[in-house]
PDB file of N, CA and C in Angstrom:
ATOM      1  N   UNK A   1     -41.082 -20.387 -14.537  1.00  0.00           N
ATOM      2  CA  UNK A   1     -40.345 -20.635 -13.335  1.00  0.00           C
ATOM      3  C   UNK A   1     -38.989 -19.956 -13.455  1.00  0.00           C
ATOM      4  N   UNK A   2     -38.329 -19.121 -12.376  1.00  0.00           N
ATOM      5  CA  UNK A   2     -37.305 -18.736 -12.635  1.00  0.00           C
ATOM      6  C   UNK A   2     -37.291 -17.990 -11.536  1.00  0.00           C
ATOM      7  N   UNK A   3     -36.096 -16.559 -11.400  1.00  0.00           N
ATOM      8  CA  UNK A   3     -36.040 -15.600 -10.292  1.00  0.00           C
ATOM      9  C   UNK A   3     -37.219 -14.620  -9.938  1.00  0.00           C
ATOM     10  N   UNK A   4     -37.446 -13.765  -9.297  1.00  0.00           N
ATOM     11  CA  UNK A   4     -38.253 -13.501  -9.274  1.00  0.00           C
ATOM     12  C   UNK A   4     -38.614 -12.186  -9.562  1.00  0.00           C
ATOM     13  N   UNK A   5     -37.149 -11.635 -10.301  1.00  0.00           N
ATOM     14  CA  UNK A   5     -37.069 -10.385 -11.317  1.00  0.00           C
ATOM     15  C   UNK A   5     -37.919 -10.562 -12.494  1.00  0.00           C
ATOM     16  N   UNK A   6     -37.499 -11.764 -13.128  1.00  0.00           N
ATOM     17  CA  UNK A   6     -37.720 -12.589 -14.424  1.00  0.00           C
ATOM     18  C   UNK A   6     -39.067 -12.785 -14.594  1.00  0.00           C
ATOM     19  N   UNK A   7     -39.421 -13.449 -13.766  1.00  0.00           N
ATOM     20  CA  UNK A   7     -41.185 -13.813 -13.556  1.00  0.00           C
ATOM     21  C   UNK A   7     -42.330 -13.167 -13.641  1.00  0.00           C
ATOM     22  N   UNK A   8     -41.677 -11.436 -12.818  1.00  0.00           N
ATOM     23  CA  UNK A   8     -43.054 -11.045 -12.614  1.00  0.00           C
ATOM     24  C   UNK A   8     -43.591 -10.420 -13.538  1.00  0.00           C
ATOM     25  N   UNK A   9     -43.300 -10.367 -14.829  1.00  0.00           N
ATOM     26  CA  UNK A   9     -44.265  -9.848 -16.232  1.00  0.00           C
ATOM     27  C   UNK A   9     -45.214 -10.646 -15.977  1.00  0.00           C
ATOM     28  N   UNK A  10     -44.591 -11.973 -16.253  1.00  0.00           N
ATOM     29  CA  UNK A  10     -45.815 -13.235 -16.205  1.00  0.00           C
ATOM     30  C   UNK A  10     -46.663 -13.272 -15.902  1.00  0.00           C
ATOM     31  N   UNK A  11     -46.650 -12.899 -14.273  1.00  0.00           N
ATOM     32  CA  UNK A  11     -48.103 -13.158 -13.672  1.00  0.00           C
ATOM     33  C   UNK A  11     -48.776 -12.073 -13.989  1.00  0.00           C
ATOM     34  N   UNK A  12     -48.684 -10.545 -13.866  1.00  0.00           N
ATOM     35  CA  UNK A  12     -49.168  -9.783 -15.447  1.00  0.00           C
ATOM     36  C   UNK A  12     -49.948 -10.294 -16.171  1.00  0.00           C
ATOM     37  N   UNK A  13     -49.777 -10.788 -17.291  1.00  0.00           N
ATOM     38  CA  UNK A  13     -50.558 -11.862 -17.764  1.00  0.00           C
ATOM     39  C   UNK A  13     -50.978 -12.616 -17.469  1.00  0.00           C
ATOM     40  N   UNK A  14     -50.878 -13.373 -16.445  1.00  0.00           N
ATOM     41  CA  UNK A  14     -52.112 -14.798 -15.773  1.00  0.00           C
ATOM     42  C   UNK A  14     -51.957 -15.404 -15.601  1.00  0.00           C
ATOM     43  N   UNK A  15     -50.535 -15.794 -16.007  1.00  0.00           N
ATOM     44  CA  UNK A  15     -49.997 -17.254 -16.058  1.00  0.00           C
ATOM     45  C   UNK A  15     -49.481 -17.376 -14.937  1.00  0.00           C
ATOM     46  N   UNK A  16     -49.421 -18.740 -13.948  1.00  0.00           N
ATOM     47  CA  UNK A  16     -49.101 -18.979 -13.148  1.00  0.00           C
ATOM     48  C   UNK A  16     -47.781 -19.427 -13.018  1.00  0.00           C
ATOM     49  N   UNK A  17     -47.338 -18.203 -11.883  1.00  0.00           N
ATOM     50  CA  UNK A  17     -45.100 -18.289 -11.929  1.00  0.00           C
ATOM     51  C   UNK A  17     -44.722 -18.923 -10.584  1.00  0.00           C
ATOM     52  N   UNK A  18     -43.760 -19.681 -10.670  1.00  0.00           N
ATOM     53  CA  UNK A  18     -43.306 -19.774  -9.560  1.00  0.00           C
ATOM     54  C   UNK A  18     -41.835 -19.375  -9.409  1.00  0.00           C
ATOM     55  N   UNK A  19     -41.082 -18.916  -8.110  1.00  0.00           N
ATOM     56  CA  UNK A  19     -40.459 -18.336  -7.878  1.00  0.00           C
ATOM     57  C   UNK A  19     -39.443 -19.057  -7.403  1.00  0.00           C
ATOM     58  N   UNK A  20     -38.175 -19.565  -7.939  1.00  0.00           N
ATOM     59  CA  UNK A  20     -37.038 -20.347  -7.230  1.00  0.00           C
ATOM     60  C   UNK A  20     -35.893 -19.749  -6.842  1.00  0.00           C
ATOM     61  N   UNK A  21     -35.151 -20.309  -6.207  1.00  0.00           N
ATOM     62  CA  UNK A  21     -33.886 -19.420  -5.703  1.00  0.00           C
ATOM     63  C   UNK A  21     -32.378 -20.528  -6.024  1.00  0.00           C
ATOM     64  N   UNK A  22     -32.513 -21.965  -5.381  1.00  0.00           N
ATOM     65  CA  UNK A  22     -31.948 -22.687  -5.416  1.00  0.00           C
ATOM     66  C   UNK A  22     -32.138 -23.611  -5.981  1.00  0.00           C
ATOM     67  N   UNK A  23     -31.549 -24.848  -6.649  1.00  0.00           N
ATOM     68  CA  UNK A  23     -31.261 -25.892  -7.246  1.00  0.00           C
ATOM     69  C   UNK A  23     -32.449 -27.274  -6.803  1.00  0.00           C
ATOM     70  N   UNK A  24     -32.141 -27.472  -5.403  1.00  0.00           N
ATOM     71  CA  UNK A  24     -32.965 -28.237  -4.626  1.00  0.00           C
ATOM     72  C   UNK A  24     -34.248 -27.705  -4.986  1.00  0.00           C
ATOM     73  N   UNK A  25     -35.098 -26.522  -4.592  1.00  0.00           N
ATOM     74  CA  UNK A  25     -36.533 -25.824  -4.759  1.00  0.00           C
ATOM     75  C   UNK A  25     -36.348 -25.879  -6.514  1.00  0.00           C
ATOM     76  N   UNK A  26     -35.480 -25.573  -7.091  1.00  0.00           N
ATOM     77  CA  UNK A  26     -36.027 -25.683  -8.693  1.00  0.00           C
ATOM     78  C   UNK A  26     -36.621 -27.110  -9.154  1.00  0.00           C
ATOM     79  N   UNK A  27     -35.732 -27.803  -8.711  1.00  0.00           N
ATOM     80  CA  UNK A  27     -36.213 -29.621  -9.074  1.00  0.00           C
ATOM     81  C   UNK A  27     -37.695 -30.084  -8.530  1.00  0.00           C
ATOM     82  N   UNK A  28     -37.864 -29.806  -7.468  1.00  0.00           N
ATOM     83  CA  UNK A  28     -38.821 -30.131  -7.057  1.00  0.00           C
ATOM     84  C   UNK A  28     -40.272 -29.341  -7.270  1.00  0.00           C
ATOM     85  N   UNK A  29     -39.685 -27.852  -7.361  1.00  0.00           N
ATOM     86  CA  UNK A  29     -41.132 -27.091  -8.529  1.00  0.00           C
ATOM     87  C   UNK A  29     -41.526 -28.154  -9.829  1.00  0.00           C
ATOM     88  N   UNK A  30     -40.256 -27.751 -10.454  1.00  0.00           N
ATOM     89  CA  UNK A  30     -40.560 -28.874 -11.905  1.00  0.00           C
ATOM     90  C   UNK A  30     -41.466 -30.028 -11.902  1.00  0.00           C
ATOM     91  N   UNK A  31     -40.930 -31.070 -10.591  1.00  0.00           N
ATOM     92  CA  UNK A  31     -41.437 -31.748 -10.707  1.00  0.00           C
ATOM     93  C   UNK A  31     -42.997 -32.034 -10.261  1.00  0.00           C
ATOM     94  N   UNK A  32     -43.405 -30.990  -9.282  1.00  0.00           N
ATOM     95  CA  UNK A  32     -44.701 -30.490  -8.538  1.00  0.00           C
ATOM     96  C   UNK A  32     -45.610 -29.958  -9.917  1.00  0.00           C
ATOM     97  N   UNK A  33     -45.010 -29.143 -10.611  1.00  0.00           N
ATOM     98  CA  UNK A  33     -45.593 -28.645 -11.913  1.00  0.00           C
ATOM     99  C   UNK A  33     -45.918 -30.142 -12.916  1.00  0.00           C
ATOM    100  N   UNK A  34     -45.431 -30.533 -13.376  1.00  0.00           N
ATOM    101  CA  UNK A  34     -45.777 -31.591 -14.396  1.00  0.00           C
ATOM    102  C   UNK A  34     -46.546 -32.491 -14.066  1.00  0.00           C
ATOM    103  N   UNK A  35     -46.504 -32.775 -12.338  1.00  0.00           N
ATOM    104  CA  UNK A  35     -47.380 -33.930 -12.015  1.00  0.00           C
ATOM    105  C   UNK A  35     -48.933 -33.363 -11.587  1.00  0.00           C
ATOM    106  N   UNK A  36     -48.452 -31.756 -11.678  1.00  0.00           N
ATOM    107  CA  UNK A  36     -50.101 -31.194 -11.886  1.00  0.00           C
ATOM    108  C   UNK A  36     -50.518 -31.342 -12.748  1.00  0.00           C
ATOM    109  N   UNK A  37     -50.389 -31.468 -14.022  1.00  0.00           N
ATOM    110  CA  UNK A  37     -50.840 -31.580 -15.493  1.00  0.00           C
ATOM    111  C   UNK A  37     -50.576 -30.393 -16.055  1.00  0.00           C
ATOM    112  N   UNK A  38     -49.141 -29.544 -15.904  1.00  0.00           N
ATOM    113  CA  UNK A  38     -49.349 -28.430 -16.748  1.00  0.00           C
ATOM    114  C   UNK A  38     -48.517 -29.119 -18.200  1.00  0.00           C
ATOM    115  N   UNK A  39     -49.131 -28.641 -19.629  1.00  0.00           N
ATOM    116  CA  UNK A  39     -48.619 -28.689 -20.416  1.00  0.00           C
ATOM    117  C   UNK A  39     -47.220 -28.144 -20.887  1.00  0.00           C
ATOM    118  N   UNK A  40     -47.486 -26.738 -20.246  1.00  0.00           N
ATOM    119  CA  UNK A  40     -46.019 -26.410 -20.773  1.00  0.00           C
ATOM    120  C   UNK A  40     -45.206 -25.425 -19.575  1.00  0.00           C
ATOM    121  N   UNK A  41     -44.046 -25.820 -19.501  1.00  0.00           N
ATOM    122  CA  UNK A  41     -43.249 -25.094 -18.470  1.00  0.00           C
ATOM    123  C   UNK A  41     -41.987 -23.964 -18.914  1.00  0.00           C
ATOM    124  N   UNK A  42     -42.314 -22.939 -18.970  1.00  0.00           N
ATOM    125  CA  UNK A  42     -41.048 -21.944 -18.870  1.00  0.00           C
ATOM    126  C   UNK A  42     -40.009 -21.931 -17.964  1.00  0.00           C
ATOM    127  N   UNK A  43     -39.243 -22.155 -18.256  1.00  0.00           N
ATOM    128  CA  UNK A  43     -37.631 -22.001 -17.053  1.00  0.00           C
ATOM    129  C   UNK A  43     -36.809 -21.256 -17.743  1.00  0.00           C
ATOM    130  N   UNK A  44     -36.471 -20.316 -16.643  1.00  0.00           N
ATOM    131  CA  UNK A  44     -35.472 -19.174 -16.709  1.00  0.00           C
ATOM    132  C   UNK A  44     -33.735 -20.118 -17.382  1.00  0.00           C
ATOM    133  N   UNK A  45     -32.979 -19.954 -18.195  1.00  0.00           N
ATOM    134  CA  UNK A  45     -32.091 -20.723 -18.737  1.00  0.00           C
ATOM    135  C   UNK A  45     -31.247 -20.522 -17.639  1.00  0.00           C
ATOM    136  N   UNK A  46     -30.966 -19.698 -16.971  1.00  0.00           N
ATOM    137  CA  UNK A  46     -30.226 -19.276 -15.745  1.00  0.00           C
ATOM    138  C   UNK A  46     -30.280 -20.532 -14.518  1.00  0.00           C
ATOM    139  N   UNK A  47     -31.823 -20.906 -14.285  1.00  0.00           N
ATOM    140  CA  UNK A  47     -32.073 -21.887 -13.865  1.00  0.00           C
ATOM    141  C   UNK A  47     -32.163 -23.082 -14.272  1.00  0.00           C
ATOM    142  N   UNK A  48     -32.548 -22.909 -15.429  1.00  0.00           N
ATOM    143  CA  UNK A  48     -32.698 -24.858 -16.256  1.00  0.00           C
ATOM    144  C   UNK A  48     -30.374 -24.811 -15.855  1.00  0.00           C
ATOM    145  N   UNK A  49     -29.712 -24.266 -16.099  1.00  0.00           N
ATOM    146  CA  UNK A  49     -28.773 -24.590 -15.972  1.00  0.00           C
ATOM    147  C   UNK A  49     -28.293 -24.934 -14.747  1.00  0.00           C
ATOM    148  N   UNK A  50     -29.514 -24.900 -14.042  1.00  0.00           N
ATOM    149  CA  UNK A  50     -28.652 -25.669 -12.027  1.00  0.00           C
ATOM    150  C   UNK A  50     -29.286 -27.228 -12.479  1.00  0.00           C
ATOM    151  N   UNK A  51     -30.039 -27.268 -12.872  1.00  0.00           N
ATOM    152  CA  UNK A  51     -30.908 -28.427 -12.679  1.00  0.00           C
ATOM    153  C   UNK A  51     -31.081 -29.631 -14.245  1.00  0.00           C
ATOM    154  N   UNK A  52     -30.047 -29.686 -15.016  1.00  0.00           N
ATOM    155  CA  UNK A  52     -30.473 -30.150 -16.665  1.00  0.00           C
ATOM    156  C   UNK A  52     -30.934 -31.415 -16.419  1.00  0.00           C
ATOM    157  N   UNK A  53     -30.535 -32.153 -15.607  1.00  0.00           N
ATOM    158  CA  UNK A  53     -30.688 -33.685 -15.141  1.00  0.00           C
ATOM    159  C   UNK A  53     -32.153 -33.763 -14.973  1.00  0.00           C
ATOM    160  N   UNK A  54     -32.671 -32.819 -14.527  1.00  0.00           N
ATOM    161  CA  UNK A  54     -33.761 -32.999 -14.544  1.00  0.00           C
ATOM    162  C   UNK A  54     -35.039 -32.680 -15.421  1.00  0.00           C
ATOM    163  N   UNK A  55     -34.350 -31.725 -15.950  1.00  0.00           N
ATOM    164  CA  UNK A  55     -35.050 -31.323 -17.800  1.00  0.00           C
ATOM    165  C   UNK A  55     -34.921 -32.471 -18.293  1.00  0.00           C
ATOM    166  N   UNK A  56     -33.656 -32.534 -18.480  1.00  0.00           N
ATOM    167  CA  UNK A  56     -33.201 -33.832 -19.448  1.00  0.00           C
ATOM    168  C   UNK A  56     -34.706 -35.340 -19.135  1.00  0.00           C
ATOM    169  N   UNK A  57     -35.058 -35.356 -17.800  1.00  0.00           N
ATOM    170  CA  UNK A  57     -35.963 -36.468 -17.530  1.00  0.00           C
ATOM    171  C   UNK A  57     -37.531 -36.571 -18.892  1.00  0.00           C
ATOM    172  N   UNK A  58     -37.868 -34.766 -18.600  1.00  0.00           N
ATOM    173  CA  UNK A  58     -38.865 -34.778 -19.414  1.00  0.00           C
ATOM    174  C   UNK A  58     -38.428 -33.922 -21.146  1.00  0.00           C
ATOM    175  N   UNK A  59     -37.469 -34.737 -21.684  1.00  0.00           N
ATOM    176  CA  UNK A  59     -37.140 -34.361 -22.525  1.00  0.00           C
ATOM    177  C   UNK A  59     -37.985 -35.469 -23.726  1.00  0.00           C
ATOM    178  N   UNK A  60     -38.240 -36.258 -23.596  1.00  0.00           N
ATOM    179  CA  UNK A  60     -38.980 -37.590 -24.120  1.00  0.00           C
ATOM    180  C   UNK A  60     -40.187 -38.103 -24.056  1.00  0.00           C
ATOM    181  N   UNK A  61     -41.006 -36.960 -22.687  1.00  0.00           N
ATOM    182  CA  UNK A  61     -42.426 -37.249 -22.830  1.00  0.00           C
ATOM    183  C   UNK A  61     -42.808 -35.762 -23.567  1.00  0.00           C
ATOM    184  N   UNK A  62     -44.240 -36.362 -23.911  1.00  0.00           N
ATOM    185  CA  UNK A  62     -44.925 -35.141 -24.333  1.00  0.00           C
ATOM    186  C   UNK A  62     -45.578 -33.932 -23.771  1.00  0.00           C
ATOM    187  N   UNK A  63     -45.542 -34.344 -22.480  1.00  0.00           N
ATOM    188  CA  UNK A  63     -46.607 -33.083 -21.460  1.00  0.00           C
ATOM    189  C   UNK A  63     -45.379 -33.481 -20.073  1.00  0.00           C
ATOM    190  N   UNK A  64     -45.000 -32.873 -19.613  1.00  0.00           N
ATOM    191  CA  UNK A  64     -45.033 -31.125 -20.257  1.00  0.00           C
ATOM    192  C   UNK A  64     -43.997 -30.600 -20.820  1.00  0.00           C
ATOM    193  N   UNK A  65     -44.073 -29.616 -21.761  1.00  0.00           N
ATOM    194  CA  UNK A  65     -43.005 -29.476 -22.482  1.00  0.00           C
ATOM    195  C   UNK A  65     -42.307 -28.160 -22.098  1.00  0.00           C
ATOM    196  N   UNK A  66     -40.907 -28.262 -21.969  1.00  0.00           N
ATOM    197  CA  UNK A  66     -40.034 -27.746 -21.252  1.00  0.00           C
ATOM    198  C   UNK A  66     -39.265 -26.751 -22.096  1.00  0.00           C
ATOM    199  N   UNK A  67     -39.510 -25.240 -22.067  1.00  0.00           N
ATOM    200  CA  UNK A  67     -39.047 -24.308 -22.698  1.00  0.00           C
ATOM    201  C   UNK A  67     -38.180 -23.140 -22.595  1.00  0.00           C
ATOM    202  N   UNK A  68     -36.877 -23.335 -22.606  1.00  0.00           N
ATOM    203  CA  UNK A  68     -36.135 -22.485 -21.949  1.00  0.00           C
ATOM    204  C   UNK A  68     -36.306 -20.645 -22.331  1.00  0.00           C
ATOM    205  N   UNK A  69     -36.213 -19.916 -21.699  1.00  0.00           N
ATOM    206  CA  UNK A  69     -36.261 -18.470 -21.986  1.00  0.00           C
ATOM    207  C   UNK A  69     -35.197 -17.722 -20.963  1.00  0.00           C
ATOM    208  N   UNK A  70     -35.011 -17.009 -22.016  1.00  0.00           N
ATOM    209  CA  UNK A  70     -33.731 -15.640 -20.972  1.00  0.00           C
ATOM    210  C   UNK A  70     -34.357 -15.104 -20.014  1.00  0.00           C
ATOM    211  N   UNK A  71     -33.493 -14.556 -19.058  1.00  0.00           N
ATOM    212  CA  UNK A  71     -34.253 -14.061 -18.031  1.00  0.00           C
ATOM    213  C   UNK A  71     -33.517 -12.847 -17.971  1.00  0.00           C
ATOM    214  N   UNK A  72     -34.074 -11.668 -17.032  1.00  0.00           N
ATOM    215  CA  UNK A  72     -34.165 -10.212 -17.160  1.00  0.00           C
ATOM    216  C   UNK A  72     -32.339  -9.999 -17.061  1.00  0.00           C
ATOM    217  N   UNK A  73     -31.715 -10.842 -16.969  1.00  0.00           N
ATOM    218  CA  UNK A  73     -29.808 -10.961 -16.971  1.00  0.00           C
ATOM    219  C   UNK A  73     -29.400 -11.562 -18.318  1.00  0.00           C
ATOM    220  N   UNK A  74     -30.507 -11.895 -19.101  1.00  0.00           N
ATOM    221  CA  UNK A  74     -29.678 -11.756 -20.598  1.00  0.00           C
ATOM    222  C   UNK A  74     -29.804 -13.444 -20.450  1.00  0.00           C
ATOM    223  N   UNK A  75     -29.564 -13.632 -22.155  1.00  0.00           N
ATOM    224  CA  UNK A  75     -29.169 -15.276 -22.462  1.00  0.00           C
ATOM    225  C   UNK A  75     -28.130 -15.966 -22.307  1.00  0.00           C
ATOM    226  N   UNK A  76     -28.273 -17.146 -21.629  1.00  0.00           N
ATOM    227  CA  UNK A  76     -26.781 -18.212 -22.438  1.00  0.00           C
ATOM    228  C   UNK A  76     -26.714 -18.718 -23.048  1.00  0.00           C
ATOM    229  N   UNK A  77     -27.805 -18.616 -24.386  1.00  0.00           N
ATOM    230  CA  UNK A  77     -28.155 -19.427 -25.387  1.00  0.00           C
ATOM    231  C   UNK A  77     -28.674 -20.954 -25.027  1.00  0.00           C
ATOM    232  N   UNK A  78     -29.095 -20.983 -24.415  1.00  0.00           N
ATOM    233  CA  UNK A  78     -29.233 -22.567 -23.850  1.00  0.00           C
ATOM    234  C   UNK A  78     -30.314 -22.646 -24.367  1.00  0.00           C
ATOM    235  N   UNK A  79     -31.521 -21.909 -24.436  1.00  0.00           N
ATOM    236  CA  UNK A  79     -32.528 -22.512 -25.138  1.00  0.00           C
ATOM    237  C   UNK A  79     -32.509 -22.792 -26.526  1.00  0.00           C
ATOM    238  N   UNK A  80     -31.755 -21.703 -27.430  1.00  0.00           N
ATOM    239  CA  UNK A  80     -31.575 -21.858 -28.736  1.00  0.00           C
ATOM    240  C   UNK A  80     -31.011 -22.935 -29.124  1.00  0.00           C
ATOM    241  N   UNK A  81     -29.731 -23.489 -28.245  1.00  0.00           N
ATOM    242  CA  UNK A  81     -29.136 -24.426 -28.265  1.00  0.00           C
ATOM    243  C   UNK A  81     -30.400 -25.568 -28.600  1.00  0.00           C
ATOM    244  N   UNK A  82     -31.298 -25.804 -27.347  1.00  0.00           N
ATOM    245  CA  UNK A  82     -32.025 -26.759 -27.245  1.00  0.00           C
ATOM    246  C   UNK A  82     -32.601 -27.005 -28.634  1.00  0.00           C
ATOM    247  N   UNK A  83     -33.248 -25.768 -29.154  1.00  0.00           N
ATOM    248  CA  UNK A  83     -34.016 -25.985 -30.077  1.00  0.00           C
ATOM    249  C   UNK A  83     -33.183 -26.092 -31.288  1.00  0.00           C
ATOM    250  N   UNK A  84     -32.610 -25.986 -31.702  1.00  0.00           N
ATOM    251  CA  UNK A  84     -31.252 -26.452 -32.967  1.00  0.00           C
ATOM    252  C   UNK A  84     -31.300 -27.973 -32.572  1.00  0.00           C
ATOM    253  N   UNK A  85     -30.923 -28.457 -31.792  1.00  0.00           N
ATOM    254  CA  UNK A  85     -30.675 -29.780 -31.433  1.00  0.00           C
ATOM    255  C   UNK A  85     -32.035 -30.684 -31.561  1.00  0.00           C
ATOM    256  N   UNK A  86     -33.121 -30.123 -31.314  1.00  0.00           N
ATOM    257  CA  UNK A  86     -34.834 -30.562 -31.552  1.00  0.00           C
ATOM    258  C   UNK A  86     -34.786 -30.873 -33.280  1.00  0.00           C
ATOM    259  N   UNK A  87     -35.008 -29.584 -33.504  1.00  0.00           N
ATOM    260  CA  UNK A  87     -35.119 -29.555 -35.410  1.00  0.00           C
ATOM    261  C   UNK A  87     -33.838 -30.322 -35.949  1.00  0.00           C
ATOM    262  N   UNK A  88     -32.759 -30.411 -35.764  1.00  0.00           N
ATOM    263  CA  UNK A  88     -31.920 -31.280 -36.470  1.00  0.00           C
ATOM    264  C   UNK A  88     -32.593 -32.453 -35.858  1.00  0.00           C
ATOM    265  N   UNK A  89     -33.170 -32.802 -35.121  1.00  0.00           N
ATOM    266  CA  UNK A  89     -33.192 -34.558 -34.673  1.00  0.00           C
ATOM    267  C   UNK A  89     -34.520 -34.853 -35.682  1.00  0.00           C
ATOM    268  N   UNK A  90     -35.393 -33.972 -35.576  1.00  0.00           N
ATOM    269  CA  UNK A  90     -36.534 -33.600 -36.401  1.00  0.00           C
ATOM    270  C   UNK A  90     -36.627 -33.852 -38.004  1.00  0.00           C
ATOM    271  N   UNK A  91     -35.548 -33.240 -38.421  1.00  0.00           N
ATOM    272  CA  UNK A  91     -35.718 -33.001 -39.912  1.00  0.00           C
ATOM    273  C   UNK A  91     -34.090 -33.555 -40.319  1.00  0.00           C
ATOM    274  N   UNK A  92     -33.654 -33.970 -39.525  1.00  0.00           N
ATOM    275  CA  UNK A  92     -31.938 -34.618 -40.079  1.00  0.00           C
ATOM    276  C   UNK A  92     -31.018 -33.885 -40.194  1.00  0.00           C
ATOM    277  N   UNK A  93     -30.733 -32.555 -40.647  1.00  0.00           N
ATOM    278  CA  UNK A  93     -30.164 -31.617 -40.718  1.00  0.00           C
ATOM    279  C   UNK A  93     -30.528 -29.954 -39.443  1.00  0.00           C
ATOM    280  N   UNK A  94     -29.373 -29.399 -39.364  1.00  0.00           N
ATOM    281  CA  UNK A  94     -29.942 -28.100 -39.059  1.00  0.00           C
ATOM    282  C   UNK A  94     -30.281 -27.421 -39.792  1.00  0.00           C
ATOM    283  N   UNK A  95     -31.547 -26.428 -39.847  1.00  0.00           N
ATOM    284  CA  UNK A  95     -31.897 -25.878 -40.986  1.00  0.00           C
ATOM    285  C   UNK A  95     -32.223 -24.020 -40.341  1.00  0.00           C
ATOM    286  N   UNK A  96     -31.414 -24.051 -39.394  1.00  0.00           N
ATOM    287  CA  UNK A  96     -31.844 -22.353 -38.765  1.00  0.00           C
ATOM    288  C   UNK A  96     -30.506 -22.524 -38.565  1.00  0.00           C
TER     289      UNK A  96
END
């Protein structure tokens, strides 16, 4: 999920993208996506950053799991962030 620069490798490959613009349409993809049963969701970090309140919701269940990636404008580290913060909660320490 993300712009629609970002996305279109994706569907390339098969995977099913959806295309957001605004804050309001990002939340409500998310939430249209998970209550389909997808396991795992890509969001553009560009976008997980309009919307964290609502990441943050499925940060504690297991499906679906919420994975931030750069989009074709470069990183804000937000996903790396995420995942430092995973493995230290994980293993007690940071270890990357």
């Amino acid at each position: 999920m993300g712009d629609k620069d970002s996305i279109l490798a994706f569907k390339a490959l098969g995977v099913d993208v959806f295309s957001v613009i605004d804050k309001a349409e990002a939340r409500k993809v998310v939430d249209r996506i998970a209550a389909n049963g997808y396991g795992i969701i890509f969001i553009t970090e560009q976008i997980a950053s309009l919307i964290p309140e609502t990441i943050e919701r499925y940060n504690d269940k297991i499906i679906p799991s919420i994975i931030l990636i750069p989009s074709n404008q470069g990183t804000l580290n937000i996903g790396m962030e995420r995942i430092n913060k995973n493995v230290e909660k994980a293993v007690g320490t940071n270890i990357l």
